[in-house]
PDB file of N, CA and C in Angstrom:
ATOM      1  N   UNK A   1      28.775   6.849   7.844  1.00  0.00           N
ATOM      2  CA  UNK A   1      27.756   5.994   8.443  1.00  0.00           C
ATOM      3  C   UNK A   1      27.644   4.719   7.615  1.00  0.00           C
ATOM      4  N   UNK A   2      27.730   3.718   8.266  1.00  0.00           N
ATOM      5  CA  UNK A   2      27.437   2.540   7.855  1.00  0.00           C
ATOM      6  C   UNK A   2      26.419   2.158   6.821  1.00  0.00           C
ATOM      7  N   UNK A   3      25.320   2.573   7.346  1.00  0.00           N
ATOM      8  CA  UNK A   3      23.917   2.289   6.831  1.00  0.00           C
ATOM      9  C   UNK A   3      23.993   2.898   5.294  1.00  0.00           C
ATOM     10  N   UNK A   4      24.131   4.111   5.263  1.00  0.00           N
ATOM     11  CA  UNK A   4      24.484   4.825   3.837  1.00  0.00           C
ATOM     12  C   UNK A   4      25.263   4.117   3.013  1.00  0.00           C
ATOM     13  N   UNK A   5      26.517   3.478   3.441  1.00  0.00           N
ATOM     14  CA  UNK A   5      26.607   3.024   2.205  1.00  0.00           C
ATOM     15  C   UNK A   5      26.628   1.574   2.281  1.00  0.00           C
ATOM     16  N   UNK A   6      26.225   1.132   2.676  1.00  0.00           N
ATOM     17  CA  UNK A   6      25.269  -0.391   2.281  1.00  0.00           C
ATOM     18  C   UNK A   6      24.187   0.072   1.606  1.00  0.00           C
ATOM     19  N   UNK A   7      23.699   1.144   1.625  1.00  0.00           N
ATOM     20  CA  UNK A   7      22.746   1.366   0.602  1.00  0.00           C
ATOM     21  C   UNK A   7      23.260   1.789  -0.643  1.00  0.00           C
ATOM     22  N   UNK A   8      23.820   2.669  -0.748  1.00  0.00           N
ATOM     23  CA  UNK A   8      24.934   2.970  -1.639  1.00  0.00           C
ATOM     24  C   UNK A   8      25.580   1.808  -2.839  1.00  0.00           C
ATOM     25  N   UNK A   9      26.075   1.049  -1.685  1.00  0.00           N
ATOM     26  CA  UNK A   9      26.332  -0.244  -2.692  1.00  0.00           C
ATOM     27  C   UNK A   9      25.109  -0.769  -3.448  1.00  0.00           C
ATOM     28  N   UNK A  10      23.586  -1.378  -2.293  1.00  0.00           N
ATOM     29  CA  UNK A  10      22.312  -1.610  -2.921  1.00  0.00           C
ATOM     30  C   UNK A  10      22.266  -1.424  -4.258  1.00  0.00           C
ATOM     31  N   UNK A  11      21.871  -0.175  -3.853  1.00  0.00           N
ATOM     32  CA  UNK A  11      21.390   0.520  -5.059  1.00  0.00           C
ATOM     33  C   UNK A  11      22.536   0.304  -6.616  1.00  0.00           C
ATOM     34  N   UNK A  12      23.639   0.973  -6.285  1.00  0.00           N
ATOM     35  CA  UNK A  12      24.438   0.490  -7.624  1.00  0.00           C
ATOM     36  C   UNK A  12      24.271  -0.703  -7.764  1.00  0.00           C
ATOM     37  N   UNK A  13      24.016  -1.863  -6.936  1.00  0.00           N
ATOM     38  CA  UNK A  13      24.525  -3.415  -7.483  1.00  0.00           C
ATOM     39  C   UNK A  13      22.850  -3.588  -8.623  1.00  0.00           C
ATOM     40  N   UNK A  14      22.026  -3.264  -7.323  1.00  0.00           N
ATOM     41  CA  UNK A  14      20.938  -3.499  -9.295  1.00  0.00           C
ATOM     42  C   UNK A  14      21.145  -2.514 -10.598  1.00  0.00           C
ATOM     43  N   UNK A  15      21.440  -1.230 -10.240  1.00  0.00           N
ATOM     44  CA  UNK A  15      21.535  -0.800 -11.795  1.00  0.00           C
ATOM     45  C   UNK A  15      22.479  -1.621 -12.189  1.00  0.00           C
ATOM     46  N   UNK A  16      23.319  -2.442 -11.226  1.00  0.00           N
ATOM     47  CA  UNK A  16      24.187  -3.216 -12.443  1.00  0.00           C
ATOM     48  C   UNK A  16      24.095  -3.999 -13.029  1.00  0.00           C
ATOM     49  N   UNK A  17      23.257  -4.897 -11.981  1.00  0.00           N
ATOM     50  CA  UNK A  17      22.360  -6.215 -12.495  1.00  0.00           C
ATOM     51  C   UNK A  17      21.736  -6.032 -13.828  1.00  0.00           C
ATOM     52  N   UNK A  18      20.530  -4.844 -13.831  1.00  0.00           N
ATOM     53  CA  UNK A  18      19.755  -4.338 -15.030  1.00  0.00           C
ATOM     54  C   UNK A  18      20.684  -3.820 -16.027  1.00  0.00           C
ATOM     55  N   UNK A  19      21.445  -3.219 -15.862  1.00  0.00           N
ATOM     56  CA  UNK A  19      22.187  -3.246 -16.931  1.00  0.00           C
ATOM     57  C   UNK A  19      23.460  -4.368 -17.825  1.00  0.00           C
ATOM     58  N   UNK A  20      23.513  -5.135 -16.766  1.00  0.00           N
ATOM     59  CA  UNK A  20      23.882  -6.469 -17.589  1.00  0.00           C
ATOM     60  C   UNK A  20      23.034  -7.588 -18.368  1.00  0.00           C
ATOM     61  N   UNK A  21      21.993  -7.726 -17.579  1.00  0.00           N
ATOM     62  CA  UNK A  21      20.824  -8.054 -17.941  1.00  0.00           C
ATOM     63  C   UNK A  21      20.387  -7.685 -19.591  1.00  0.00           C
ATOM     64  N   UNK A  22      20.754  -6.190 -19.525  1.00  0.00           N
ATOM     65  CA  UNK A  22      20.269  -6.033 -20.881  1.00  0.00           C
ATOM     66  C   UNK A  22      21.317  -5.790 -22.168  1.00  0.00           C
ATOM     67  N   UNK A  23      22.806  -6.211 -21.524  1.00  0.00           N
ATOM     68  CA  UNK A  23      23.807  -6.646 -22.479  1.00  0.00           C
ATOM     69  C   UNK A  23      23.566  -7.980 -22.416  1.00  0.00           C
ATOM     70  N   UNK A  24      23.360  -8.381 -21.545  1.00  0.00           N
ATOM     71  CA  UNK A  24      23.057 -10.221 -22.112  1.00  0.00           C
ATOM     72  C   UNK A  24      21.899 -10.120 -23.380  1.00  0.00           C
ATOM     73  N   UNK A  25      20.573  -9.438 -23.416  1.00  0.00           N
ATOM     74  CA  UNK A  25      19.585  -9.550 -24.208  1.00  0.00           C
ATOM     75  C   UNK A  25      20.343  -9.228 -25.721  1.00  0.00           C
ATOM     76  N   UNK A  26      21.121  -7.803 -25.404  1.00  0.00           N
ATOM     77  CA  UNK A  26      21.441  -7.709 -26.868  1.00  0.00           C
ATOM     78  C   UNK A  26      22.267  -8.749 -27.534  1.00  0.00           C
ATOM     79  N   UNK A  27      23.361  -9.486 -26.535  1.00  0.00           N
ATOM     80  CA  UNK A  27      24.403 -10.030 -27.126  1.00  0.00           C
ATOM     81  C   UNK A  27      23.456 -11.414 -27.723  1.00  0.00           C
ATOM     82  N   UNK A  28      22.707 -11.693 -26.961  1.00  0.00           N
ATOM     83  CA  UNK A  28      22.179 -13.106 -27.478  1.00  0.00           C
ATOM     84  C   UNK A  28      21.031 -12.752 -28.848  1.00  0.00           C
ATOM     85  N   UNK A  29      20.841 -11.538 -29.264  1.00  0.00           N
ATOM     86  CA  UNK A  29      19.997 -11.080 -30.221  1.00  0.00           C
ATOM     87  C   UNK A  29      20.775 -10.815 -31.102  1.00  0.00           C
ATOM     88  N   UNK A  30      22.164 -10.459 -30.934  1.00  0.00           N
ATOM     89  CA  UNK A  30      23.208 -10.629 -31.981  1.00  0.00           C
ATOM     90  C   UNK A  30      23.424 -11.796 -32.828  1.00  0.00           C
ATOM     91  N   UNK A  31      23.343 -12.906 -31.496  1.00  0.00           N
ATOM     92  CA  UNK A  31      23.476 -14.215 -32.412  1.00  0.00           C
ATOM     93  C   UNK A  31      22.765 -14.509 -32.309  1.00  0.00           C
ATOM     94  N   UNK A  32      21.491 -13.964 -32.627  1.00  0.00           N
ATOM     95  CA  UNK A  32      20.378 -14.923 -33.203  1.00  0.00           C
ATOM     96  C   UNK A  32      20.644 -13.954 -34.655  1.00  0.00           C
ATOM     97  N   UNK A  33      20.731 -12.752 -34.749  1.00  0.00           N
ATOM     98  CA  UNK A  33      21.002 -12.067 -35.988  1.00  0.00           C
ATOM     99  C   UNK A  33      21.882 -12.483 -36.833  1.00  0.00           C
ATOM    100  N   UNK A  34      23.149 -12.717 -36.303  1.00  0.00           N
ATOM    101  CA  UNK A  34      24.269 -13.734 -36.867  1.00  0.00           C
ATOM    102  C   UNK A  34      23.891 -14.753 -37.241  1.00  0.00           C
ATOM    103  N   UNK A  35      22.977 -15.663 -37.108  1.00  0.00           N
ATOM    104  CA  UNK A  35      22.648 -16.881 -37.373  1.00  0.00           C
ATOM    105  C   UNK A  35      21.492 -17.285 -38.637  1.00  0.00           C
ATOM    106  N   UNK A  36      21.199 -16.309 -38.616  1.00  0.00           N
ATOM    107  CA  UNK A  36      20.007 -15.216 -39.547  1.00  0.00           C
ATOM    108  C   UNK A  36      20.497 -15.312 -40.970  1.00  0.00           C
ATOM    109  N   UNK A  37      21.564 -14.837 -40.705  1.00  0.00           N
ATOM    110  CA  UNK A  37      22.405 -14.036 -41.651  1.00  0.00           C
ATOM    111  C   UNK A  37      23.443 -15.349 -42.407  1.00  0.00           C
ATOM    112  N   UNK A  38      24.023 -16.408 -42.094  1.00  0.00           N
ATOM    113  CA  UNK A  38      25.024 -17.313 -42.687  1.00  0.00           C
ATOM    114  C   UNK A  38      24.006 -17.929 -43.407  1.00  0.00           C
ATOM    115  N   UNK A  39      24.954 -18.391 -44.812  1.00  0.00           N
ATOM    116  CA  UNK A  39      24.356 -19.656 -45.576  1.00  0.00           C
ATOM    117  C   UNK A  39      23.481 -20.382 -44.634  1.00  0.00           C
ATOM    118  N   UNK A  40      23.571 -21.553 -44.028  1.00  0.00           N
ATOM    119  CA  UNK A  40      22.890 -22.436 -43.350  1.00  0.00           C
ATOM    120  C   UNK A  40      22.155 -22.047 -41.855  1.00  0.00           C
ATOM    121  N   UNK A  41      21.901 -20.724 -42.523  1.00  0.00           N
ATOM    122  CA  UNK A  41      21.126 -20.252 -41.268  1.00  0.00           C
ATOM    123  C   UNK A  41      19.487 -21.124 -41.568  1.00  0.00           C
ATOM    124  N   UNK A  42      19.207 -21.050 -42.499  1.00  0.00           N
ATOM    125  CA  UNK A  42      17.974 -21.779 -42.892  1.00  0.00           C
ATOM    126  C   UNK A  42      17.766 -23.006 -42.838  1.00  0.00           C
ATOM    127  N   UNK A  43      18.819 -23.781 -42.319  1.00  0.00           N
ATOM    128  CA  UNK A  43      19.140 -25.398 -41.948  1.00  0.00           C
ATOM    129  C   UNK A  43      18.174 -25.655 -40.738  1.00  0.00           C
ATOM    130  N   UNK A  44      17.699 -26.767 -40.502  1.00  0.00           N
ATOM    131  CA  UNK A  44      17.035 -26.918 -38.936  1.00  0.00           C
ATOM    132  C   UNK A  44      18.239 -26.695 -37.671  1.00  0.00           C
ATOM    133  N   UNK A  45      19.245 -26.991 -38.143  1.00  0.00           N
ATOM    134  CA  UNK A  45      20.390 -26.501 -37.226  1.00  0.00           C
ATOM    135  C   UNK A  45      20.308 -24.492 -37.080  1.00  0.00           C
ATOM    136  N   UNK A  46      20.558 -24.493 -38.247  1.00  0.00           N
ATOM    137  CA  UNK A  46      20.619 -23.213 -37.688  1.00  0.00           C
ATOM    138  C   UNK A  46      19.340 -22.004 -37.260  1.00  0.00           C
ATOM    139  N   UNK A  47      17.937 -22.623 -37.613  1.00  0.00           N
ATOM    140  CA  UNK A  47      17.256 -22.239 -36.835  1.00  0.00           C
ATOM    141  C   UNK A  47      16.891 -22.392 -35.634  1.00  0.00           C
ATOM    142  N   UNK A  48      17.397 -23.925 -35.115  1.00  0.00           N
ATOM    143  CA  UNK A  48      17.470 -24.063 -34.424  1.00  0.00           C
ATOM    144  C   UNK A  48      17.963 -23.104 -32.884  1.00  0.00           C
ATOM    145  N   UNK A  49      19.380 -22.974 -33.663  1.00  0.00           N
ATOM    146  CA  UNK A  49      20.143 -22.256 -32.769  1.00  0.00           C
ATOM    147  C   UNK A  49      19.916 -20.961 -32.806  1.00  0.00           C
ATOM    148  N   UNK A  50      19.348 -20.161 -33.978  1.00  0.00           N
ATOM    149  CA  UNK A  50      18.669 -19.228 -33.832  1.00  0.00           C
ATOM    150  C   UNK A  50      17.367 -19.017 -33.212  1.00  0.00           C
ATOM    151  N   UNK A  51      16.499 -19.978 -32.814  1.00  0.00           N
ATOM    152  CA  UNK A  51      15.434 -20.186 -31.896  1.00  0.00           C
ATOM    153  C   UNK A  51      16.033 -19.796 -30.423  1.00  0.00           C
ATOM    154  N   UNK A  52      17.385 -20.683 -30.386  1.00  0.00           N
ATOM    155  CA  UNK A  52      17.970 -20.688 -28.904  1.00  0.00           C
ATOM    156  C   UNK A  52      17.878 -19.733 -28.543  1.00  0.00           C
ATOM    157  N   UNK A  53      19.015 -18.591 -29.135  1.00  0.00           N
ATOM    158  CA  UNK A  53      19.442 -17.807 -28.854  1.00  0.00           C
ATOM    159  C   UNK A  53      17.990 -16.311 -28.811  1.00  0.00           C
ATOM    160  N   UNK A  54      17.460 -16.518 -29.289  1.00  0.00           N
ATOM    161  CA  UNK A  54      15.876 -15.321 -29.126  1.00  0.00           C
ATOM    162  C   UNK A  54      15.392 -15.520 -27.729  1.00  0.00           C
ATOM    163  N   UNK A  55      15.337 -17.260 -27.417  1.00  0.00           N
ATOM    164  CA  UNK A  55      14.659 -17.464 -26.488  1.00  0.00           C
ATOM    165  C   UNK A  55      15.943 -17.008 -25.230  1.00  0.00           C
ATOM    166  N   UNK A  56      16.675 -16.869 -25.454  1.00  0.00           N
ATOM    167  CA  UNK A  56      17.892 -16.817 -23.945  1.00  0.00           C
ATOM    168  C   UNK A  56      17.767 -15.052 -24.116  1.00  0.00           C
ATOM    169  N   UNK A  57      17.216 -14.673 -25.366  1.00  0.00           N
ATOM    170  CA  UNK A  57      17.093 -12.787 -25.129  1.00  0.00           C
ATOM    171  C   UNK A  57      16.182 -12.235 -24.719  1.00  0.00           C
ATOM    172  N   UNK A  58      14.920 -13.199 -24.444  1.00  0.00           N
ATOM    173  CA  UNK A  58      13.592 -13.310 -23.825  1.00  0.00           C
ATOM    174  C   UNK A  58      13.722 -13.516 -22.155  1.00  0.00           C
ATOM    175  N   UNK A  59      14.457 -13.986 -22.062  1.00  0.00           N
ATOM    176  CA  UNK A  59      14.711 -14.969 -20.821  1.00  0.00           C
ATOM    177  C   UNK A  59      15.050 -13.647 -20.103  1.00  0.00           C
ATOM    178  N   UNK A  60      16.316 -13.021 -20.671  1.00  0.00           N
ATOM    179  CA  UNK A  60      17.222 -11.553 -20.099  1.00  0.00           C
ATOM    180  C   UNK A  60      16.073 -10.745 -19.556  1.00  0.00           C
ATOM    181  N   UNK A  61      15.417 -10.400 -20.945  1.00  0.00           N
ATOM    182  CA  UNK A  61      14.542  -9.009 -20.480  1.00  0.00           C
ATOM    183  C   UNK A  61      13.522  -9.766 -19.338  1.00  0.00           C
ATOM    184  N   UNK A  62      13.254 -10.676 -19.404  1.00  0.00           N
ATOM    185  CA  UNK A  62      12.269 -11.399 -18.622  1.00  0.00           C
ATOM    186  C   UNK A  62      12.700 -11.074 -16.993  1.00  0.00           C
ATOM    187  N   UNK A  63      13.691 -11.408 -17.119  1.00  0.00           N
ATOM    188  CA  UNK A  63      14.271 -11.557 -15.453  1.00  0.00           C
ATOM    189  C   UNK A  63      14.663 -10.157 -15.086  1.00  0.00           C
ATOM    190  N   UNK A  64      15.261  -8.977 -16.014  1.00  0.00           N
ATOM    191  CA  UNK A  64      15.362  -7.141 -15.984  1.00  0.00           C
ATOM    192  C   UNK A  64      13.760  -6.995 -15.556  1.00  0.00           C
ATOM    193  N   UNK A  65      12.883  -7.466 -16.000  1.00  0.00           N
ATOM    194  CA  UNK A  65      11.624  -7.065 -15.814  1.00  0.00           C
ATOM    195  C   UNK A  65      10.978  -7.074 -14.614  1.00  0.00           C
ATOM    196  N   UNK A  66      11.014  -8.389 -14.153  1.00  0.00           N
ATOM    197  CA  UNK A  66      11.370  -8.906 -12.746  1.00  0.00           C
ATOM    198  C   UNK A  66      11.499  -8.812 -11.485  1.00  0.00           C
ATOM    199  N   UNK A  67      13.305  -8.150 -12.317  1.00  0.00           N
ATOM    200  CA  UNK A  67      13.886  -7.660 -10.978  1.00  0.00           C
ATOM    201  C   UNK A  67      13.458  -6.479 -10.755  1.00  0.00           C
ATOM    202  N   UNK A  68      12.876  -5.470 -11.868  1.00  0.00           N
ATOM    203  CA  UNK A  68      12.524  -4.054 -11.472  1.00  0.00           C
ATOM    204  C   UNK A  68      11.452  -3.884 -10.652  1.00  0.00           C
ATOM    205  N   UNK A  69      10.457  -4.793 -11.276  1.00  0.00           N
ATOM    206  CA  UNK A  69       9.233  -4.968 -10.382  1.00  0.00           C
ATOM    207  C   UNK A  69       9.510  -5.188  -8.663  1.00  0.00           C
ATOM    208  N   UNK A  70       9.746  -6.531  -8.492  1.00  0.00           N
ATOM    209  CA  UNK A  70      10.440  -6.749  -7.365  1.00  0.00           C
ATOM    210  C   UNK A  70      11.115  -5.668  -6.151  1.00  0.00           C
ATOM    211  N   UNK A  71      11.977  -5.098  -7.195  1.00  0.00           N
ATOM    212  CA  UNK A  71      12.631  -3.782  -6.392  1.00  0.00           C
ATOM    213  C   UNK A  71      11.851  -2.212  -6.295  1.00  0.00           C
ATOM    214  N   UNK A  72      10.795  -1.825  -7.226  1.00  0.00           N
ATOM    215  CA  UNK A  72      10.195  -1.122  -7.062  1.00  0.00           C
ATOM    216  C   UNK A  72      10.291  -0.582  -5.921  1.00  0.00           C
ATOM    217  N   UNK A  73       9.721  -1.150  -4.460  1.00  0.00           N
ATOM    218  CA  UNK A  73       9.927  -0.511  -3.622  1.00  0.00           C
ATOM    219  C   UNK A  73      10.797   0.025  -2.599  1.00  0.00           C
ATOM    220  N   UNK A  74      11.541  -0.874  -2.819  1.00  0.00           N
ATOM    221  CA  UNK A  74      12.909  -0.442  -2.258  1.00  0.00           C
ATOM    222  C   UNK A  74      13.168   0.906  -2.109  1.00  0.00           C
ATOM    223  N   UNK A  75      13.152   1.890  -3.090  1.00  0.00           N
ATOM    224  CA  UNK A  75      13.844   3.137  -2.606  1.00  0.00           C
ATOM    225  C   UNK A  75      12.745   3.864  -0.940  1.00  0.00           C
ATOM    226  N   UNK A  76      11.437   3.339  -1.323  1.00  0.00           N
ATOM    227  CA  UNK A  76      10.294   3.608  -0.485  1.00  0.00           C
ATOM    228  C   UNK A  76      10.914   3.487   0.589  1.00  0.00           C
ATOM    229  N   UNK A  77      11.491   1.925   0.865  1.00  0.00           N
ATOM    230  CA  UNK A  77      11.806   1.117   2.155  1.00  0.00           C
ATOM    231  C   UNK A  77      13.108   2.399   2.912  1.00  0.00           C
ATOM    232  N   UNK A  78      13.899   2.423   1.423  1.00  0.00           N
ATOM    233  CA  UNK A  78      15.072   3.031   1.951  1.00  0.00           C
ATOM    234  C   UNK A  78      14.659   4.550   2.683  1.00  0.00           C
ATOM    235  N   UNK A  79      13.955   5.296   1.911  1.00  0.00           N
ATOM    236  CA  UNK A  79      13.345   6.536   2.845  1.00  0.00           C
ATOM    237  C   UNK A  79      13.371   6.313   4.323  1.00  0.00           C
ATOM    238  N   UNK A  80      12.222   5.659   4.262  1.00  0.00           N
ATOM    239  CA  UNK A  80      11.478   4.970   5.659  1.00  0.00           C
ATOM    240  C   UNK A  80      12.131   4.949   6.838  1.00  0.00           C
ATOM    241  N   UNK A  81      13.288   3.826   6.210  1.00  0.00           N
ATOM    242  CA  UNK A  81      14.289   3.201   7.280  1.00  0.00           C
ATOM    243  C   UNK A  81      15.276   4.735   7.651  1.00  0.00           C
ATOM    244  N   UNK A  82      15.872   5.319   6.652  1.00  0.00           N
ATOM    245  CA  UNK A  82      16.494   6.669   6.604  1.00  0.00           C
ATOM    246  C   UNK A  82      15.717   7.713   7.842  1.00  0.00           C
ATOM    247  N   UNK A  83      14.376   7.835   7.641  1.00  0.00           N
ATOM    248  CA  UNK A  83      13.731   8.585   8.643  1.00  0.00           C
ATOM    249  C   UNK A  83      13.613   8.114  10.020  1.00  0.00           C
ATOM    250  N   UNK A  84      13.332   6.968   9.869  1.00  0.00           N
ATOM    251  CA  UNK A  84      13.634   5.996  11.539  1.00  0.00           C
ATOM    252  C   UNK A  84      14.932   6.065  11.774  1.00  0.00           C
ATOM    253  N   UNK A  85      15.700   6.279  11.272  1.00  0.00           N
ATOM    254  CA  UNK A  85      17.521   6.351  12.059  1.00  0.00           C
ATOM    255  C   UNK A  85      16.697   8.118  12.576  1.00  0.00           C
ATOM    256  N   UNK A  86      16.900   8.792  11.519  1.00  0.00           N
ATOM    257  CA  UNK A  86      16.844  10.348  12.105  1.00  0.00           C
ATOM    258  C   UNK A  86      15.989  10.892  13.256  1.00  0.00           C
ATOM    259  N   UNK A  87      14.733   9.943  13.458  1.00  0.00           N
ATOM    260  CA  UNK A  87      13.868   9.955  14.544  1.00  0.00           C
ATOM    261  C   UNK A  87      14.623   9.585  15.482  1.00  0.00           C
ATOM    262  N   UNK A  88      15.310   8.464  15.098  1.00  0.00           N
ATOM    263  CA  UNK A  88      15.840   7.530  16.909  1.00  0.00           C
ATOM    264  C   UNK A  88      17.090   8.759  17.254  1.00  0.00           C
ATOM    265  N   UNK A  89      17.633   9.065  16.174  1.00  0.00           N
ATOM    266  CA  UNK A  89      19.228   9.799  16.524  1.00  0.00           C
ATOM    267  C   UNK A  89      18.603  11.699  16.963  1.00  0.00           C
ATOM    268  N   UNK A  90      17.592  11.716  16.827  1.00  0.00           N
ATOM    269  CA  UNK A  90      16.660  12.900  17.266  1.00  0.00           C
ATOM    270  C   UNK A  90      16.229  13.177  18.618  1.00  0.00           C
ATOM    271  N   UNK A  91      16.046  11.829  19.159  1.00  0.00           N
ATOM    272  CA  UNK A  91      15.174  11.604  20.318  1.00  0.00           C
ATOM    273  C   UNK A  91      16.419  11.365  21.423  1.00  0.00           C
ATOM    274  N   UNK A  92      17.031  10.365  21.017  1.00  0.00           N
ATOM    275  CA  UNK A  92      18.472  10.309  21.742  1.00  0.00           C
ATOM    276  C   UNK A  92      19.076  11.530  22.037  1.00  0.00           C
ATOM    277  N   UNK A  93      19.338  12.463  21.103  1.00  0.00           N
ATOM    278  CA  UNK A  93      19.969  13.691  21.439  1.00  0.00           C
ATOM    279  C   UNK A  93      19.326  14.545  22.341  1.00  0.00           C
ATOM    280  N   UNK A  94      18.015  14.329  22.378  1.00  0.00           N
ATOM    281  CA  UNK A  94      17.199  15.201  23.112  1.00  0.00           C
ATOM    282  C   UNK A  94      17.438  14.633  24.626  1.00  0.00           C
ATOM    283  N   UNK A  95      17.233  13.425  24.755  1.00  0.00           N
ATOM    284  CA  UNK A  95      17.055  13.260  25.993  1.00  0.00           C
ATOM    285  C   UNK A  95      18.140  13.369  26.381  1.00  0.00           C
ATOM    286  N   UNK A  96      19.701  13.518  25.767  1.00  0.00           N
ATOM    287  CA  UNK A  96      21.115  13.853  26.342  1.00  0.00           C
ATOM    288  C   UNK A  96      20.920  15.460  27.417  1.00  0.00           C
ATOM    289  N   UNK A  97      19.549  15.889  26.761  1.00  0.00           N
ATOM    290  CA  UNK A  97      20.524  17.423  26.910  1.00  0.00           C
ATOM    291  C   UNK A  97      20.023  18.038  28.478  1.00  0.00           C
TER     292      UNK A  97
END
């Protein structure tokens, strides 16, 4: 059935989203850690860029946060819609017989 897996896909494409989402957070918390860490990390340059990079790991979880909210209901929707196929494909059969 069609419908199944367009949902199917749905559903995996945000856990994928959220889970990239939160390799972006770590990777950019890396280099802010990396940046932390060199001689001239204490330079206005390199706090600088260590500012950057916190704020782009803020940004990640910000938008994971987001999107979860956002999607919350979705699986709800997906029920719903799931039970309205089985009603219509219920009623149809009946009146075949």
């Amino acid at each position: 059935m069609r419908f199944t897996e367009e949902v199917e896909l749905l559903n995996e494409e945000m856990q994928r989203v959220l889970r990239f989402l939160a390799w972006r957070q770590k990777s950019w918390l890396s280099k802010a850690e990396f940046w932390s860490q060199r001689p001239d990390g204490n330079t206005p340059h390199g706090e600088g860029l260590k500012a950057y990079a916190q704020r782009q790991a803020h940004i990640q979880i910000n938008l994971a946060s987001q999107f979860s909210a956002m999607w919350l209901p979705i699986p709800k929707l997906i029920a719903e819609a799931c039970q309205q196929i089985l009603d219509s494909q219920q009623t149809l059969n009946a009146t075949k017989v």
